[in-house]
Protein backbone atom coordinates (compact mmCIF):
# COMPACT_ATOMS: atom_id res chain seq x y z
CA UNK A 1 75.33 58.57 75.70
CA UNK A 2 71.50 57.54 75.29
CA UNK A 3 68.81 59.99 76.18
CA UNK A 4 67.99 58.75 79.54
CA UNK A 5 72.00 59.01 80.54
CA UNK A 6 72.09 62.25 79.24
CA UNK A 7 69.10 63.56 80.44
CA UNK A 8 70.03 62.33 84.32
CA UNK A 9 73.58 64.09 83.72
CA UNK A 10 72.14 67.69 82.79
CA UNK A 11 69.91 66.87 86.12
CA UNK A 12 73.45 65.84 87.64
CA UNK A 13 75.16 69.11 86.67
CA UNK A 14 71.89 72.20 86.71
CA UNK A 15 71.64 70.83 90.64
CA UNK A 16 75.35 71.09 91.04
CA UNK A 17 75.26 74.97 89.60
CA UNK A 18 72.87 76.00 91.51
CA UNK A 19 74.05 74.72 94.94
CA UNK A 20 77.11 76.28 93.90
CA UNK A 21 75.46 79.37 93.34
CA UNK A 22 73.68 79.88 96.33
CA UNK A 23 75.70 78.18 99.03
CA UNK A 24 79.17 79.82 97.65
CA UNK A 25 80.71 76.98 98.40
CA UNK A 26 82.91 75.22 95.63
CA UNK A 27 82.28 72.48 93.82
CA UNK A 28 84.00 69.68 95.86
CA UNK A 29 82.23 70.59 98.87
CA UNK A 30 79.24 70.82 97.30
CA UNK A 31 79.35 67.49 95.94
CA UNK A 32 80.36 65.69 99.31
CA UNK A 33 77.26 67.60 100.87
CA UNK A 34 75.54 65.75 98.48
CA UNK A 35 77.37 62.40 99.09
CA UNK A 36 77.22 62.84 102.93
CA UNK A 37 73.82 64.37 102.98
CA UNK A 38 72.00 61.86 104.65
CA UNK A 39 74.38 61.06 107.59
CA UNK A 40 75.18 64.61 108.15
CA UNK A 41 71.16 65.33 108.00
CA UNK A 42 71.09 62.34 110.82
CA UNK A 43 73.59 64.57 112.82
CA UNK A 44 71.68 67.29 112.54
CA UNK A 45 68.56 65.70 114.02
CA UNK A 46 70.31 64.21 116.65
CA UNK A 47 71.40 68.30 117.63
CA UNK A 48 68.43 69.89 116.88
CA UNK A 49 65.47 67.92 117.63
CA UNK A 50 66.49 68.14 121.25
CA UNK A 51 64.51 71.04 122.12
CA UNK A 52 61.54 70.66 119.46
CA UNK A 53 61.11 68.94 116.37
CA UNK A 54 60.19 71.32 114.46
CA UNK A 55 64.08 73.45 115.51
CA UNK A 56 65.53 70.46 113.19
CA UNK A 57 62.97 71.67 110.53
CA UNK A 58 64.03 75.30 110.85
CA UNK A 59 67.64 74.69 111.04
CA UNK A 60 68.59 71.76 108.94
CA UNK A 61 70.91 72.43 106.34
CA UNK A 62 72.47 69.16 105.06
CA UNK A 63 68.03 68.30 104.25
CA UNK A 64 69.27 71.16 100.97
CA UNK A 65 71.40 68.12 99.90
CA UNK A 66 69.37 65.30 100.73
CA UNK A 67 66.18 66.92 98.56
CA UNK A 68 68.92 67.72 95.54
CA UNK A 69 69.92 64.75 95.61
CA UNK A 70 66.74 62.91 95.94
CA UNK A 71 64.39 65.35 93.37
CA UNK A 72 67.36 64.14 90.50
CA UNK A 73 66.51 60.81 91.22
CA UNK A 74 64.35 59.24 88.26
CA UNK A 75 61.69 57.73 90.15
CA UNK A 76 60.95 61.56 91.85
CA UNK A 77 61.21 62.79 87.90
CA UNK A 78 58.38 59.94 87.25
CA UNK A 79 56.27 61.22 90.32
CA UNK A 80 56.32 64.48 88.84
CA UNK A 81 55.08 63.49 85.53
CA UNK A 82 52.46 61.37 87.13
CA UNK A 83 51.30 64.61 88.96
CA UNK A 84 51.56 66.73 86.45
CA UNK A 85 49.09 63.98 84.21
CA UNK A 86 46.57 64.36 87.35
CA UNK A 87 46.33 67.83 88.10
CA UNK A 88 46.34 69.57 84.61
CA UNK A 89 43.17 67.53 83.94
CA UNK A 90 41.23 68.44 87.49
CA UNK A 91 42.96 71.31 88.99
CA UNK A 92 42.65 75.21 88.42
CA UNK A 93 44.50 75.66 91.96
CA UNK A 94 46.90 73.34 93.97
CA UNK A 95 48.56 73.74 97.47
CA UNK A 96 52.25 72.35 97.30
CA UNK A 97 52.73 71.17 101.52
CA UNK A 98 55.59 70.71 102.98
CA UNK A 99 56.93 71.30 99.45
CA UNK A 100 61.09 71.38 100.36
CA UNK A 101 63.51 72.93 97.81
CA UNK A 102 60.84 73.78 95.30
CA UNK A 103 61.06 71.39 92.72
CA UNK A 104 57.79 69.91 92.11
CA UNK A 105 56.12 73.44 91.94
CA UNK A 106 58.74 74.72 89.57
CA UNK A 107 57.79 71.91 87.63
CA UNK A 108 54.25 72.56 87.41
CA UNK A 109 54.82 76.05 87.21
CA UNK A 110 56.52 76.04 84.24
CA UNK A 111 53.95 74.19 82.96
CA UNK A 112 51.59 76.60 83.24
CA UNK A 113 49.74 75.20 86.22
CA UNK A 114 48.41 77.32 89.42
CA UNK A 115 50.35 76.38 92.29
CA UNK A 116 50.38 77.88 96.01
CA UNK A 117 53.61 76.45 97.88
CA UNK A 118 54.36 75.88 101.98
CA UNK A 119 56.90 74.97 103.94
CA UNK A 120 58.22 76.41 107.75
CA UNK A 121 60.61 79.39 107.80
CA UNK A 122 63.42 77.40 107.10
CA UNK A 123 67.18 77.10 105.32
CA UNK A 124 65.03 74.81 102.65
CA UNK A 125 62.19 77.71 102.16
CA UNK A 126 65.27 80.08 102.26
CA UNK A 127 66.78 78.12 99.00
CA UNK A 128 63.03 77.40 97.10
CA UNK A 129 62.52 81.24 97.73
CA UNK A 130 65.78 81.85 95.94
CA UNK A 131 64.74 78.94 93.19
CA UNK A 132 61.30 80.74 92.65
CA UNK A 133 62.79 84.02 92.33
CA UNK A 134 66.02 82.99 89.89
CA UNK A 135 63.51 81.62 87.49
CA UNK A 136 60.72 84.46 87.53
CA UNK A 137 57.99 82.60 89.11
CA UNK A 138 55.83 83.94 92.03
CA UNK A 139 53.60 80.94 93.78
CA UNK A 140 51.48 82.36 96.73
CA UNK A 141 53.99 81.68 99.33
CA UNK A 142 53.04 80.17 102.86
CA UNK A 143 54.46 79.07 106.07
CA UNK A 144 52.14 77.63 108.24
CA UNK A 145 48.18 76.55 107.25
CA UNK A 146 46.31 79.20 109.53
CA UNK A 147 47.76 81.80 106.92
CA UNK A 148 45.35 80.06 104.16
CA UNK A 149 42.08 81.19 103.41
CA UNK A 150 41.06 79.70 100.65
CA UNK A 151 39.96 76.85 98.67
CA UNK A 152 42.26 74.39 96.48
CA UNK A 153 41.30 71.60 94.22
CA UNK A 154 44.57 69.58 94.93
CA UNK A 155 46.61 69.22 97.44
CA UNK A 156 49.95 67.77 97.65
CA UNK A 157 51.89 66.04 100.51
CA UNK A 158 54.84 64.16 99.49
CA UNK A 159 56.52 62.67 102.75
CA UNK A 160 55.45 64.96 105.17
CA UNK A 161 52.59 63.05 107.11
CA UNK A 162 55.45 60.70 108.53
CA UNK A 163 57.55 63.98 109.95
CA UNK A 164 54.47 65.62 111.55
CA UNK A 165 53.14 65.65 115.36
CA UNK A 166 49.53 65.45 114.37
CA UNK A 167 48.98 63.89 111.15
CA UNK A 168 45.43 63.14 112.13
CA UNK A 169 44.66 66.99 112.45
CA UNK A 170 46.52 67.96 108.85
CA UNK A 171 44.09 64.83 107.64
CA UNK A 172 41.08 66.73 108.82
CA UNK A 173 42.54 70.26 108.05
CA UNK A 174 43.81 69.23 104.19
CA UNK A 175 39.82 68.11 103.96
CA UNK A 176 38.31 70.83 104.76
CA UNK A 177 40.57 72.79 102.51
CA UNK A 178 39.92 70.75 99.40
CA UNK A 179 36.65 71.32 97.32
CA UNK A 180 34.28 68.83 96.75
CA UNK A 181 35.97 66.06 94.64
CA UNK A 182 39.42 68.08 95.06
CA UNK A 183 42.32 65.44 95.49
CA UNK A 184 44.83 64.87 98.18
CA UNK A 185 48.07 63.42 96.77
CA UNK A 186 50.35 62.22 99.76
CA UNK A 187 53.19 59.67 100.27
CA UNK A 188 54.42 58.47 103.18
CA UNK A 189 58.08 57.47 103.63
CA UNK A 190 59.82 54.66 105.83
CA UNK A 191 59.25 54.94 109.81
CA UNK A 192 60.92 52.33 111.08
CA UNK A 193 64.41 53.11 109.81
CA UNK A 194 67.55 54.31 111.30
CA UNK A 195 68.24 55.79 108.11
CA UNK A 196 65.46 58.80 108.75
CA UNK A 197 65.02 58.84 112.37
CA UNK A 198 62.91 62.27 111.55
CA UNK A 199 60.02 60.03 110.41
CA UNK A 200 58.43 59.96 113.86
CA UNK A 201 57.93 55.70 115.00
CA UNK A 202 54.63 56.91 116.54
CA UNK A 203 53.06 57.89 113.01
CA UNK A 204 53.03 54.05 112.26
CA UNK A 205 49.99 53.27 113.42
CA UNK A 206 48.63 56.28 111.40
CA UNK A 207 50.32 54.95 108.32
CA UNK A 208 48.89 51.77 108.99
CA UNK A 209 45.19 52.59 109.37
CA UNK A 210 45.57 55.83 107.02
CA UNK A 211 42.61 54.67 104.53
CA UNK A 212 40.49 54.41 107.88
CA UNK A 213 41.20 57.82 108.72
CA UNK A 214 40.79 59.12 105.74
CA UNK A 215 37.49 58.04 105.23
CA UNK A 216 36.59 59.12 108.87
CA UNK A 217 38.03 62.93 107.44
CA UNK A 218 35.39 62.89 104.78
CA UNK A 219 37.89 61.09 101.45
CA UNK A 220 37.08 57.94 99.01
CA UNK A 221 39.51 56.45 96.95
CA UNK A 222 40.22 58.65 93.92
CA UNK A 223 39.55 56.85 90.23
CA UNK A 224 43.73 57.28 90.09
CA UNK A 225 46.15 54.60 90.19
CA UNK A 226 48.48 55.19 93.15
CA UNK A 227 51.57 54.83 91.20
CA UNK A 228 54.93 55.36 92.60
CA UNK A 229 53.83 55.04 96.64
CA UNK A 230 51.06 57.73 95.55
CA UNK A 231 48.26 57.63 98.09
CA UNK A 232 45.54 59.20 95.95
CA UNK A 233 42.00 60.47 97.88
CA UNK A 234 39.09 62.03 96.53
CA UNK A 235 37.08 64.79 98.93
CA UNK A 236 33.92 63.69 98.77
């Protein structure tokens, strides 16, 4: 087996455990959660998101699966790394958004970097919480952005922007959190797909126009490559 293989298997089979672990269910089920994530995560939304949008949020479950399955994935493992590069040369204190099961901040945790972590009271906080805690690490933990008082020299938004009401006001808000020449890292997933119909149709025009609006919230391009659908902007 070459290194890559291997390395993608012991991804494989750590995610496996620890769904096993904290969902008690066994291993077959766990692995057609992970299999069926994605429809079953589209059933969900079609339940929830009748009364509010952000009910799906809270209550999702099957979203555990889709993010296991997704944060495995090589090209996620190659937007960590690519992160990781970035902030450990310009950042004493990052702000994970919207930051799902926990991986990315476990990552740059571990590796010794100063990381603050949100995401809405939630079965997904519920499992990062348990994540965090399993492996000793304690991230200032937050759940919505009016709890935050305080500076951060990055801030990181991986496909979020295309699931919110108002990305224009978390634009604004991330800027005035960021300190001068602090860095917003964002992506923005697909809203036009029936594969995610959680990625709101109206944000298009928001995707579309995003550098415009970013300028207008006070950001210049950053001297990073946006690698990997990275959307990198510098608070000027």
């Amino acid at each position: 087996m070459q290194k890559t293989e291997f390395e993608n298997f012991r991804r494989f089979e750590d995610t496996i455990s620890e769904l096993l672990l904290y969902t008690r269910k066994n291993e077959s089920d766990v692995i057609s959660a992970i299999k069926n994530s994605m429809l079953e995560r589209n059933i969900e939304w079609e339940k929830y998101s009748q009364s509010s949008i952000i009910d799906f949020h809270r209550q999702t479950e099957a979203n555990l699966f889709c993010l296991s399955k997704w944060n495995i994935e090589e090209e996620y493992q190659s937007i960590m790394d690519y992160i990781f590069y970035i902030t450990k040369k310009t950042s004493n204190s990052i702000l994970d958004f919207g930051g799902g099961i926990g991986t990315l901040s476990i990552f740059l945790l571990t590796n010794g970097l100063n990381v603050d972590f949100m995401e809405v009271p939630s079965n997904t906080l519920n499992y990062a919480l348990w994540r965090f805690k399993r492996r000793f690490l304690e991230p200032g933990i937050y759940t919505t952005l009016n709890q935050i008082n305080k500076q951060y020299d990055t801030i990181i938004a991986l496909d979020v922007f295309e699931v919110l009401e108002k990305p224009h006001a978390h634009l604004k808000k991330f800027s005035e959190m960021l300190n001068k020449n602090g860095l917003l890292i964002s992506s923005m997933g697909n809203v036009s797909s029936s594969s995610h119909p959680m990625n709101l149709a109206k944000n298009k025009e928001f995707f579309d126009n995003f550098d415009r609006y970013a300028e207008e919230a006070g950001f210049s391009n950053s001297p990073f490559e946006n690698k990997f659908r990275l959307n990198i902007k510098k608070k000027n």
